[in-house]
PDB file of N, CA and C in Angstrom:
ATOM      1  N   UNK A   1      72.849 119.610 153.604  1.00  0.00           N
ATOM      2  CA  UNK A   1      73.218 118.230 153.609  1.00  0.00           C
ATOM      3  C   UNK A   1      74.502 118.023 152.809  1.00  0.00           C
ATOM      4  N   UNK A   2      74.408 118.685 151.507  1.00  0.00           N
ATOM      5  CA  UNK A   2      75.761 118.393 150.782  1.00  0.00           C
ATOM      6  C   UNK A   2      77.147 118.835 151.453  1.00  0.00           C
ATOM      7  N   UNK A   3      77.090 120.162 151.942  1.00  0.00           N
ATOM      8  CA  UNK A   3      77.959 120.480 152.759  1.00  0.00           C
ATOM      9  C   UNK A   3      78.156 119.837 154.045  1.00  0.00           C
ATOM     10  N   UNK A   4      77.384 119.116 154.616  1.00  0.00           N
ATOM     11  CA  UNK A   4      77.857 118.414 155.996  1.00  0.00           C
ATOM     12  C   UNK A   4      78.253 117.255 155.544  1.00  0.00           C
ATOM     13  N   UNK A   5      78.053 116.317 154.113  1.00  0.00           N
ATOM     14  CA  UNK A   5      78.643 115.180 153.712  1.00  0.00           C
ATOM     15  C   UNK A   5      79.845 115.835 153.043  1.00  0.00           C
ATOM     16  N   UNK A   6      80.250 116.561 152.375  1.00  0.00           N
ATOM     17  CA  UNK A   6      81.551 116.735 152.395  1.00  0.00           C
ATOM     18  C   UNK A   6      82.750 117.296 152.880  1.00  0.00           C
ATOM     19  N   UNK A   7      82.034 117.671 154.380  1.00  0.00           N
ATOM     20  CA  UNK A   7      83.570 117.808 155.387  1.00  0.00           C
ATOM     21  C   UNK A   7      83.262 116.017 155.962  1.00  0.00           C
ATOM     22  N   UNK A   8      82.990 115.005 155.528  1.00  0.00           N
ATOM     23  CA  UNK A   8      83.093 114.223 156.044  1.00  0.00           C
ATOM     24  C   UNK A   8      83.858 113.003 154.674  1.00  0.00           C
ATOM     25  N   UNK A   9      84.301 113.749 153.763  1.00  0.00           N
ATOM     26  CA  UNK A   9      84.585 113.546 152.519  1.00  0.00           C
ATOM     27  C   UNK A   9      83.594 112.716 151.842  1.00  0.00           C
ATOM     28  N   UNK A  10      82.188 112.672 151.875  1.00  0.00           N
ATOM     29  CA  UNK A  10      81.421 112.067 151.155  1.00  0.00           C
ATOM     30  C   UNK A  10      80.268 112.183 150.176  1.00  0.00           C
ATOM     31  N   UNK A  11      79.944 111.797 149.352  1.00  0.00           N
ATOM     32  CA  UNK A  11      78.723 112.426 148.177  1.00  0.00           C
ATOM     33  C   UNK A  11      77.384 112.347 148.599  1.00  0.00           C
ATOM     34  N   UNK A  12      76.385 112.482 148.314  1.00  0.00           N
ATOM     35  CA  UNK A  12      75.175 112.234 148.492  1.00  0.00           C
ATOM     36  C   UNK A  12      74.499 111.160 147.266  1.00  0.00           C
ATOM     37  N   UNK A  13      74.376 110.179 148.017  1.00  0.00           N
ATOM     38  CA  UNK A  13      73.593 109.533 147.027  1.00  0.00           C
ATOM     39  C   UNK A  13      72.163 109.384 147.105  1.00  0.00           C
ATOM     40  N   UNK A  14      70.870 108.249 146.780  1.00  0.00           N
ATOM     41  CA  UNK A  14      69.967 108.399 147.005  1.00  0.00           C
ATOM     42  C   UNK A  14      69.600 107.428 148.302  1.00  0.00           C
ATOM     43  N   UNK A  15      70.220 106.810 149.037  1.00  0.00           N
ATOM     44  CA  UNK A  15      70.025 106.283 150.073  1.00  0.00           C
ATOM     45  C   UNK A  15      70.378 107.767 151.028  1.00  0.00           C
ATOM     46  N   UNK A  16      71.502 108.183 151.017  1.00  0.00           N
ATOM     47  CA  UNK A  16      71.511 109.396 152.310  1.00  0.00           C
ATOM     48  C   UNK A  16      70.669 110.568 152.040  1.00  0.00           C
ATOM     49  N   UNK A  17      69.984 110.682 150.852  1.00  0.00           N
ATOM     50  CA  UNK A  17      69.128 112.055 150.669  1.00  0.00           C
ATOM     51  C   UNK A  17      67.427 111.353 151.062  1.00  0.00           C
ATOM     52  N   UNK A  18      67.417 110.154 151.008  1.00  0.00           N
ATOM     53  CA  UNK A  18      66.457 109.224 151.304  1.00  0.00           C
ATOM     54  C   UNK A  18      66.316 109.380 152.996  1.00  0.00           C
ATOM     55  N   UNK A  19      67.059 109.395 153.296  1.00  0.00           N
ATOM     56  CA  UNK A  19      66.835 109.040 155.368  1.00  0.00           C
ATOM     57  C   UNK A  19      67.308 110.357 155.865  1.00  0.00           C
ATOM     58  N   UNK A  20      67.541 111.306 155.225  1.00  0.00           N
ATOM     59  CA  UNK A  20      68.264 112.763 155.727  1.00  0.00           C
ATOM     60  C   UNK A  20      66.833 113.477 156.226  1.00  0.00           C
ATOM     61  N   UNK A  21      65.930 113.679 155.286  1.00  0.00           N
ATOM     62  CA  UNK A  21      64.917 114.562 155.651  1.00  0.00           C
ATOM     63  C   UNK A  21      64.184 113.932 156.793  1.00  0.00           C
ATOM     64  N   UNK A  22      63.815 112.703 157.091  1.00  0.00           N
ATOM     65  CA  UNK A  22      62.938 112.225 158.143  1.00  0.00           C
ATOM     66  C   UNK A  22      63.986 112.054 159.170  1.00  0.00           C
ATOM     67  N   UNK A  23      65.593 111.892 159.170  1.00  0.00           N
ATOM     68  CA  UNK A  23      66.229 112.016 160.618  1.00  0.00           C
ATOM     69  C   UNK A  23      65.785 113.498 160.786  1.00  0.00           C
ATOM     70  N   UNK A  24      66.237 114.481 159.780  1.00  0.00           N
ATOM     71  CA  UNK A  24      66.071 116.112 160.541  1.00  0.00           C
ATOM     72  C   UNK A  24      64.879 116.338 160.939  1.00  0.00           C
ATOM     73  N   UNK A  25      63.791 115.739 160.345  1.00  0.00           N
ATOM     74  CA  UNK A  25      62.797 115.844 160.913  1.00  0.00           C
ATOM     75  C   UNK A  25      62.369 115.920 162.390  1.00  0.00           C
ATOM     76  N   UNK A  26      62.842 114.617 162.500  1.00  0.00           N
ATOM     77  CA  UNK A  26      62.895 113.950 164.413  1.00  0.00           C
ATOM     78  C   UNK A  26      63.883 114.837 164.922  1.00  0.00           C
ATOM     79  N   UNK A  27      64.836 115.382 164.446  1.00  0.00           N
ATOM     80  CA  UNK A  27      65.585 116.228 165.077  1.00  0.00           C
ATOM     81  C   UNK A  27      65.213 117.607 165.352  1.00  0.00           C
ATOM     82  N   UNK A  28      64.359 117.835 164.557  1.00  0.00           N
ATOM     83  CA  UNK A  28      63.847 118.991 165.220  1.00  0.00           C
ATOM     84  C   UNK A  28      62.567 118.974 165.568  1.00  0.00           C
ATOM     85  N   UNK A  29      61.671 118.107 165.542  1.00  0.00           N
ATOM     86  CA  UNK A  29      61.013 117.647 166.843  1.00  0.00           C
ATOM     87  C   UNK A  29      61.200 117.488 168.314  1.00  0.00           C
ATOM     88  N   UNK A  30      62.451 116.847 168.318  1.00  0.00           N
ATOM     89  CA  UNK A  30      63.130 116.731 169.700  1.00  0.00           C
ATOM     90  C   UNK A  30      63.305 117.724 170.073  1.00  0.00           C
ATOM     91  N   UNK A  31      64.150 118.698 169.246  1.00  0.00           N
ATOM     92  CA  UNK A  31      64.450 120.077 169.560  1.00  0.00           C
ATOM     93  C   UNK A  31      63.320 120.976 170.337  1.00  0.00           C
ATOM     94  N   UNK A  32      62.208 120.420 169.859  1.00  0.00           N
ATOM     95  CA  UNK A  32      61.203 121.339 170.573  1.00  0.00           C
ATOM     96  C   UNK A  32      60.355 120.884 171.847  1.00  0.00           C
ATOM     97  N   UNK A  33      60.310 119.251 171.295  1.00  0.00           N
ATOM     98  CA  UNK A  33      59.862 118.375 172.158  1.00  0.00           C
ATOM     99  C   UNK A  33      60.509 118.165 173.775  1.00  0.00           C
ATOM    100  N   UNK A  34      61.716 118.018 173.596  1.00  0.00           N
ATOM    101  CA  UNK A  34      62.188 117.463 174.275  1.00  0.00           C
ATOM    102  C   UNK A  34      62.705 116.351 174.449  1.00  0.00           C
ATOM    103  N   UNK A  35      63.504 115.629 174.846  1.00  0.00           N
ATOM    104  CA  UNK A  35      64.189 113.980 174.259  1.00  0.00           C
ATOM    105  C   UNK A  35      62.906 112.729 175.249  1.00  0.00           C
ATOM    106  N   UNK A  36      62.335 113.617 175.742  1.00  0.00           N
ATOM    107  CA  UNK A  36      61.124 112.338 176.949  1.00  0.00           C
ATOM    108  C   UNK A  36      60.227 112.523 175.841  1.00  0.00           C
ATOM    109  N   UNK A  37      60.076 112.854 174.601  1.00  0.00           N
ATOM    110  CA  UNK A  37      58.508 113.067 173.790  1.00  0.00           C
ATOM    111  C   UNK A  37      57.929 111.824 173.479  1.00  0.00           C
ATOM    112  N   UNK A  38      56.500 111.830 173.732  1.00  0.00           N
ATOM    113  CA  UNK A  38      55.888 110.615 173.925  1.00  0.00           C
ATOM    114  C   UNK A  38      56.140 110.426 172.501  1.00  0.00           C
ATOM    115  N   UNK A  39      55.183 108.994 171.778  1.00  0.00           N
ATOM    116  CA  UNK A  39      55.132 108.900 170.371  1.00  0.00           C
ATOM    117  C   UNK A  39      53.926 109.915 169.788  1.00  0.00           C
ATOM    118  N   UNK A  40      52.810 109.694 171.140  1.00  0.00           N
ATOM    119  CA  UNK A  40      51.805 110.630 170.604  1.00  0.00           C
ATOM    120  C   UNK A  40      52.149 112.146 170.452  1.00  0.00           C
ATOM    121  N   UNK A  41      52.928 112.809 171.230  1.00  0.00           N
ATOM    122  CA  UNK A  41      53.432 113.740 170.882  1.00  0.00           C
ATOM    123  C   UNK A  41      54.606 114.586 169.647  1.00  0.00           C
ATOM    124  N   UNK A  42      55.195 113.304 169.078  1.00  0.00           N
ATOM    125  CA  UNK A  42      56.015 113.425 167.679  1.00  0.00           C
ATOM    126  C   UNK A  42      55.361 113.049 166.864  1.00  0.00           C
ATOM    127  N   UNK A  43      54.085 112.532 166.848  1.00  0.00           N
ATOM    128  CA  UNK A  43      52.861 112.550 165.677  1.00  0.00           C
ATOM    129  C   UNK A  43      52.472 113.726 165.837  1.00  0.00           C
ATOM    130  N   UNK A  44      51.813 114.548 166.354  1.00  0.00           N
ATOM    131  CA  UNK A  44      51.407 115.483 166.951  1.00  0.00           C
ATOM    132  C   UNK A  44      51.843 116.493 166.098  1.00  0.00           C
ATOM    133  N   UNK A  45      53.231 116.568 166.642  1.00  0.00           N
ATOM    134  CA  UNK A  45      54.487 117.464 166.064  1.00  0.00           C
ATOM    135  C   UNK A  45      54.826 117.712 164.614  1.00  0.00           C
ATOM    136  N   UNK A  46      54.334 116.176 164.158  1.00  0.00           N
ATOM    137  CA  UNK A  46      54.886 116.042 162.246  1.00  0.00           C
ATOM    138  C   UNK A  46      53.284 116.434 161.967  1.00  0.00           C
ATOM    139  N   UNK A  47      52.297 115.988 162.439  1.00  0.00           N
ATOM    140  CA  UNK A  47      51.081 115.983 161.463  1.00  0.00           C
ATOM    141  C   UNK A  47      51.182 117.426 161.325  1.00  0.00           C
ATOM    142  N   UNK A  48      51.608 118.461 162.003  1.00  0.00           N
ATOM    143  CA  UNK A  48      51.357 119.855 162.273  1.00  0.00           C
ATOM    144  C   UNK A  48      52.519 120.442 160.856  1.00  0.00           C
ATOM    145  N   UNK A  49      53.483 120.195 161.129  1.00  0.00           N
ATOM    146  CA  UNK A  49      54.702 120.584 159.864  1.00  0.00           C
ATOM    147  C   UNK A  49      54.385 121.236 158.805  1.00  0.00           C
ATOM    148  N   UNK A  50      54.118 122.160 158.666  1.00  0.00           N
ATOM    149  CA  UNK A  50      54.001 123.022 157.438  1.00  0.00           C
ATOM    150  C   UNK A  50      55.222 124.033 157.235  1.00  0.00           C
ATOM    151  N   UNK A  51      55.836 124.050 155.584  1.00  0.00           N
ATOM    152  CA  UNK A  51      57.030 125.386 155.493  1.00  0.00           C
ATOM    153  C   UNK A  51      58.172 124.377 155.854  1.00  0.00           C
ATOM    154  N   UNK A  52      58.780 123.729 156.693  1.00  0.00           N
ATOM    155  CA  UNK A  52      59.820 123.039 156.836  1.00  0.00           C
ATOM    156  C   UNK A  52      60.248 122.757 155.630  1.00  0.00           C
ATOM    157  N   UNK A  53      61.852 122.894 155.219  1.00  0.00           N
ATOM    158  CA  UNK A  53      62.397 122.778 154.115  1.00  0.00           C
ATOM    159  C   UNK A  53      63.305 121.775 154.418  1.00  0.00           C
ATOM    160  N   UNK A  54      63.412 120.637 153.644  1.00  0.00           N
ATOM    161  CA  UNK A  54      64.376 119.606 153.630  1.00  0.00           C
ATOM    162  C   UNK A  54      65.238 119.648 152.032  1.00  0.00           C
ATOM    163  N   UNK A  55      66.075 118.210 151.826  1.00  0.00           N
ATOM    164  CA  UNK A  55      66.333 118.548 150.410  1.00  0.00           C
ATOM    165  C   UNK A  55      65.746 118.053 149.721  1.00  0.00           C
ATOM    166  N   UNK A  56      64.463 117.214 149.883  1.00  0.00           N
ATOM    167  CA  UNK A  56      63.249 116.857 149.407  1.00  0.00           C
ATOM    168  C   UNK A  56      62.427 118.142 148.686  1.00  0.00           C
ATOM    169  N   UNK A  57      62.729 118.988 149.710  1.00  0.00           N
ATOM    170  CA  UNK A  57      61.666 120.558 149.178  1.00  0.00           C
ATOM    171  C   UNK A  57      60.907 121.290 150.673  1.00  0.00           C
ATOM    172  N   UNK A  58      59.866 121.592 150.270  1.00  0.00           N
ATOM    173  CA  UNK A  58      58.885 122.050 151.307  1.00  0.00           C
ATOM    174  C   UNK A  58      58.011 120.833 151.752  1.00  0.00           C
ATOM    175  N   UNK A  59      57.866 120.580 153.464  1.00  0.00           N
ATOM    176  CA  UNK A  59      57.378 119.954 153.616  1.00  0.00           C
ATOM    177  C   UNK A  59      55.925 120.393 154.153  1.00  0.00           C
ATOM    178  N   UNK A  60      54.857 120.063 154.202  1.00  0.00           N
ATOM    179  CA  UNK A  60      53.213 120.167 154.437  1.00  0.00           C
ATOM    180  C   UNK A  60      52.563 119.125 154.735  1.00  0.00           C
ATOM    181  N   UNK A  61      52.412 118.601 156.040  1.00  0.00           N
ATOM    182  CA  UNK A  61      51.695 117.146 156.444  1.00  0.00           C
ATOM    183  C   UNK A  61      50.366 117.387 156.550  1.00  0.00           C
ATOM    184  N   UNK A  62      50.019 118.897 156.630  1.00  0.00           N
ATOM    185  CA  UNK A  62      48.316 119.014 156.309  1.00  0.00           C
ATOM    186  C   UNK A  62      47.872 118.741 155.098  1.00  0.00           C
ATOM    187  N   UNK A  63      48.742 119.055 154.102  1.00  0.00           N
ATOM    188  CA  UNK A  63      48.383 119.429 152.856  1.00  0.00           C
ATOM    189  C   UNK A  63      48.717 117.894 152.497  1.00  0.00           C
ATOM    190  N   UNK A  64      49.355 117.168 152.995  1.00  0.00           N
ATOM    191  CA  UNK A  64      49.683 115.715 151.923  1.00  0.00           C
ATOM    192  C   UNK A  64      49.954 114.849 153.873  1.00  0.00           C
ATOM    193  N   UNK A  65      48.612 114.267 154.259  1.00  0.00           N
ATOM    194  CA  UNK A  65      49.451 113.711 155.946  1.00  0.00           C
ATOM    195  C   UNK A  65      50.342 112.033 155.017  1.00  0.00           C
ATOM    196  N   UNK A  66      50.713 112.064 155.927  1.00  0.00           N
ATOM    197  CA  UNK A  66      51.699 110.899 155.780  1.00  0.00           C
ATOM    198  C   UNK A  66      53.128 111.186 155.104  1.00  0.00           C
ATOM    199  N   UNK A  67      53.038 111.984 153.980  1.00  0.00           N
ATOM    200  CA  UNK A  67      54.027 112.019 153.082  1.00  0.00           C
ATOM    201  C   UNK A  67      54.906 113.658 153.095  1.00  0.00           C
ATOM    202  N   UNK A  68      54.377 114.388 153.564  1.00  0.00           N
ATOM    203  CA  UNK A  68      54.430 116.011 154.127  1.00  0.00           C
ATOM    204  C   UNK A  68      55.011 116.762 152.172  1.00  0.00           C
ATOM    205  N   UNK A  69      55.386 115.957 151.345  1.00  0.00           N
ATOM    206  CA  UNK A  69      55.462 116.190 149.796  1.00  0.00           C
ATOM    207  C   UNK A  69      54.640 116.342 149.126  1.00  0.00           C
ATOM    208  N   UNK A  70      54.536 117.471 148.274  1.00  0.00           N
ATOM    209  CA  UNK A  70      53.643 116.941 147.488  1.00  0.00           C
ATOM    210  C   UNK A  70      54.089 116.756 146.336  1.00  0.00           C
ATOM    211  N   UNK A  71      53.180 116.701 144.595  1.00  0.00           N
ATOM    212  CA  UNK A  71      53.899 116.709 143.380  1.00  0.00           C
ATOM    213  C   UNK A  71      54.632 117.888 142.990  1.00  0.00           C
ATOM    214  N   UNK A  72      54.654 118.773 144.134  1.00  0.00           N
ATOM    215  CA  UNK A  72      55.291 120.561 143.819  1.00  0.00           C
ATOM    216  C   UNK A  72      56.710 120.335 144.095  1.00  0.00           C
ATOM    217  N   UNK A  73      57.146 119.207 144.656  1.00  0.00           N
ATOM    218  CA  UNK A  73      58.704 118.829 145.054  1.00  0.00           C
ATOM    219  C   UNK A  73      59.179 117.696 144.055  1.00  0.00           C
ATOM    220  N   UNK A  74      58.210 117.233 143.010  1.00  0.00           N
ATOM    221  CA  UNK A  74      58.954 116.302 142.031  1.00  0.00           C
ATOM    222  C   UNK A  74      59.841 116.966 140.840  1.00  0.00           C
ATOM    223  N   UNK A  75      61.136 116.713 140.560  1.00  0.00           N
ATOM    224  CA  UNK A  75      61.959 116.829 140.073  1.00  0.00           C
ATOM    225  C   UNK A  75      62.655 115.736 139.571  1.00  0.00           C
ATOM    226  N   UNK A  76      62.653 115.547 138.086  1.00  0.00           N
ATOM    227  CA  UNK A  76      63.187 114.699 136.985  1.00  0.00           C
ATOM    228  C   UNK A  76      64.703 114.456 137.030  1.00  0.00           C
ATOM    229  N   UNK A  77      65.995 113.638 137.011  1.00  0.00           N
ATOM    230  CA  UNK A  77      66.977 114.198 137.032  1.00  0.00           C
ATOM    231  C   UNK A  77      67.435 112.631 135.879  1.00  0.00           C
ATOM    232  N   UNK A  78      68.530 113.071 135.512  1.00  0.00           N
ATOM    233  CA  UNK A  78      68.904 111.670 134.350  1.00  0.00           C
ATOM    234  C   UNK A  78      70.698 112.229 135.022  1.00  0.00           C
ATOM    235  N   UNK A  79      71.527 110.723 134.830  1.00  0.00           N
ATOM    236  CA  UNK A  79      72.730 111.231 135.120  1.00  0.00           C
ATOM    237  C   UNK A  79      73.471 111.514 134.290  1.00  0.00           C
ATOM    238  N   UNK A  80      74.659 112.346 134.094  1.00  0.00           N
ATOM    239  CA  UNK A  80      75.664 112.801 133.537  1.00  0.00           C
ATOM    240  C   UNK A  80      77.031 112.467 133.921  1.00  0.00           C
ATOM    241  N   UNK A  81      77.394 111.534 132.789  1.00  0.00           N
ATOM    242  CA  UNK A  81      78.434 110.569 133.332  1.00  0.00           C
ATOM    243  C   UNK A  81      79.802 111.623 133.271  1.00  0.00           C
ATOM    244  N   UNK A  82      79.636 112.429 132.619  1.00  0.00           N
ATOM    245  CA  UNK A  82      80.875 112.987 132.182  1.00  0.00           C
ATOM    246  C   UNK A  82      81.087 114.135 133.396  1.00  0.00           C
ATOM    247  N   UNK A  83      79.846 114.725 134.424  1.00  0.00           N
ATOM    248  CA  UNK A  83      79.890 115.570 135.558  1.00  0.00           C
ATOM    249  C   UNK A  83      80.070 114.156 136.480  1.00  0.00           C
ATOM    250  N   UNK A  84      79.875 113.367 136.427  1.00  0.00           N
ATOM    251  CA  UNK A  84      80.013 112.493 137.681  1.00  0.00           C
ATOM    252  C   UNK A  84      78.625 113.023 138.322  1.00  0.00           C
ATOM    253  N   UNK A  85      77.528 112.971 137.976  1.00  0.00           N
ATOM    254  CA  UNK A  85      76.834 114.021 139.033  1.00  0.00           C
ATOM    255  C   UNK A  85      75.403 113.754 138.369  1.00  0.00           C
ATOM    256  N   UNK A  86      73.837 113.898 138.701  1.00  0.00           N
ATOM    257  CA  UNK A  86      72.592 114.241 138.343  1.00  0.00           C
ATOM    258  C   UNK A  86      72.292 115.289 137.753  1.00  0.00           C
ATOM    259  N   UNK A  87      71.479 115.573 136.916  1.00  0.00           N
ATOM    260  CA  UNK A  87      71.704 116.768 136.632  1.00  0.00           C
ATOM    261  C   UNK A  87      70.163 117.138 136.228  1.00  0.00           C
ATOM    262  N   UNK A  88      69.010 118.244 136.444  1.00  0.00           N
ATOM    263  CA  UNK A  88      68.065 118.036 136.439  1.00  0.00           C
ATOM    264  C   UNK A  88      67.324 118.074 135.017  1.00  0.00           C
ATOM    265  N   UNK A  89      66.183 117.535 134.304  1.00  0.00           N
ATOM    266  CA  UNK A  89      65.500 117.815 133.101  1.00  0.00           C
ATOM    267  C   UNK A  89      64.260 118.487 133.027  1.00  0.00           C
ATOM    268  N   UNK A  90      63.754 118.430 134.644  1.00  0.00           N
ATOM    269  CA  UNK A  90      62.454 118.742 134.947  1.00  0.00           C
ATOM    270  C   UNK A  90      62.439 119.853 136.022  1.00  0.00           C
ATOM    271  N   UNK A  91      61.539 121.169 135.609  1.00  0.00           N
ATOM    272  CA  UNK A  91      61.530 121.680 136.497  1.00  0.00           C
ATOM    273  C   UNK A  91      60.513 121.472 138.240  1.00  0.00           C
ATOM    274  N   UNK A  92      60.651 121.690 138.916  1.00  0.00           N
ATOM    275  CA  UNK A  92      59.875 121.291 140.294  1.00  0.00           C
ATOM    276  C   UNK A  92      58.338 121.322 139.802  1.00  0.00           C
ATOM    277  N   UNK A  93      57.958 119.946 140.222  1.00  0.00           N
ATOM    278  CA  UNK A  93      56.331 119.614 139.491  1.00  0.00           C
ATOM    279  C   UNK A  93      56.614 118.781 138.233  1.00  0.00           C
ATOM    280  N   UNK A  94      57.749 118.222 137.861  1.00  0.00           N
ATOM    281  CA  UNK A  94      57.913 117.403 136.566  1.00  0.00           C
ATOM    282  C   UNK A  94      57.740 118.223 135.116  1.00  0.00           C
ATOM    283  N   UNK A  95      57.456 119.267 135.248  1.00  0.00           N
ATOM    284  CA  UNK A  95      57.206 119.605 134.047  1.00  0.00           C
ATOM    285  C   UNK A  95      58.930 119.497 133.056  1.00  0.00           C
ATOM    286  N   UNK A  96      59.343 119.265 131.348  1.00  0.00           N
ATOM    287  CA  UNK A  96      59.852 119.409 131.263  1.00  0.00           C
ATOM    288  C   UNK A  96      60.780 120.828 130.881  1.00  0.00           C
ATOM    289  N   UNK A  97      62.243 120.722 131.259  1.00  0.00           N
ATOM    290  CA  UNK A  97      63.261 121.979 130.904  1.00  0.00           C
ATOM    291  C   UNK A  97      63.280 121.671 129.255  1.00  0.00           C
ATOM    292  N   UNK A  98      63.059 124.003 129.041  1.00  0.00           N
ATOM    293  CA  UNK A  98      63.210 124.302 127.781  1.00  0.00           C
ATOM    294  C   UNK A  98      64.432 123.262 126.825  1.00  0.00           C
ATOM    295  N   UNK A  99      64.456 123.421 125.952  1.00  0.00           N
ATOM    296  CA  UNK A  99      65.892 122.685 125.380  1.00  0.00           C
ATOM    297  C   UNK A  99      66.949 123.132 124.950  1.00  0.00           C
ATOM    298  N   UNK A 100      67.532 123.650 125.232  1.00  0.00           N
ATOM    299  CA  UNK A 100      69.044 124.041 125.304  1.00  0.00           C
ATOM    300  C   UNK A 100      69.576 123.630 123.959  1.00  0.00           C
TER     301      UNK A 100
END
């Protein structure tokens, strides 16, 4: 994702990292589906999703239906004004980073 927003000269904020994983999602649904896929059939398709990696993390709709996340993809981040940038405090699962 970061690399396809910046040949388009743009950053990632939390609105485009927000709608990125559920467009690729449908996109590769279609991909398999076909572009005629019923709705019942792209439910079908997501409830099944296990291993799919977004920049959310790993996705698993058995393991968590509705949300395909679980708390194994939460990550803490506080910003850093001086990187221009997020920067993380927590390792994946919230736990906190040693202290530096």
């Amino acid at each position: 994702m970061t690399s396809e927003m910046a040949a388009l000269g743009a950053k990632p904020d939390m609105v485009s990292i927000a709608a990125w994983d559920p467009a690729m999602l449908i996109v590769s649904a279609l991909r398999k589906l076909g572009t005629n896929a019923s709705a019942a059939q792209l439910r079908e398709y997501l409830d099944n999703v296990r291993g799919w990696v977004g920049v959310n993390g790993p996705y698993d709709f058995r393991a968590m239906p509705q949300r395909g996340l679980t708390e194994n993809s939460l990550l803490v981040v506080r910003w850093d004004a001086a990187r221009n940038a997020a920067v993380a405090v927590s390792t994946f699962g919230g736990s906190a980073l040693p202290a530096k």
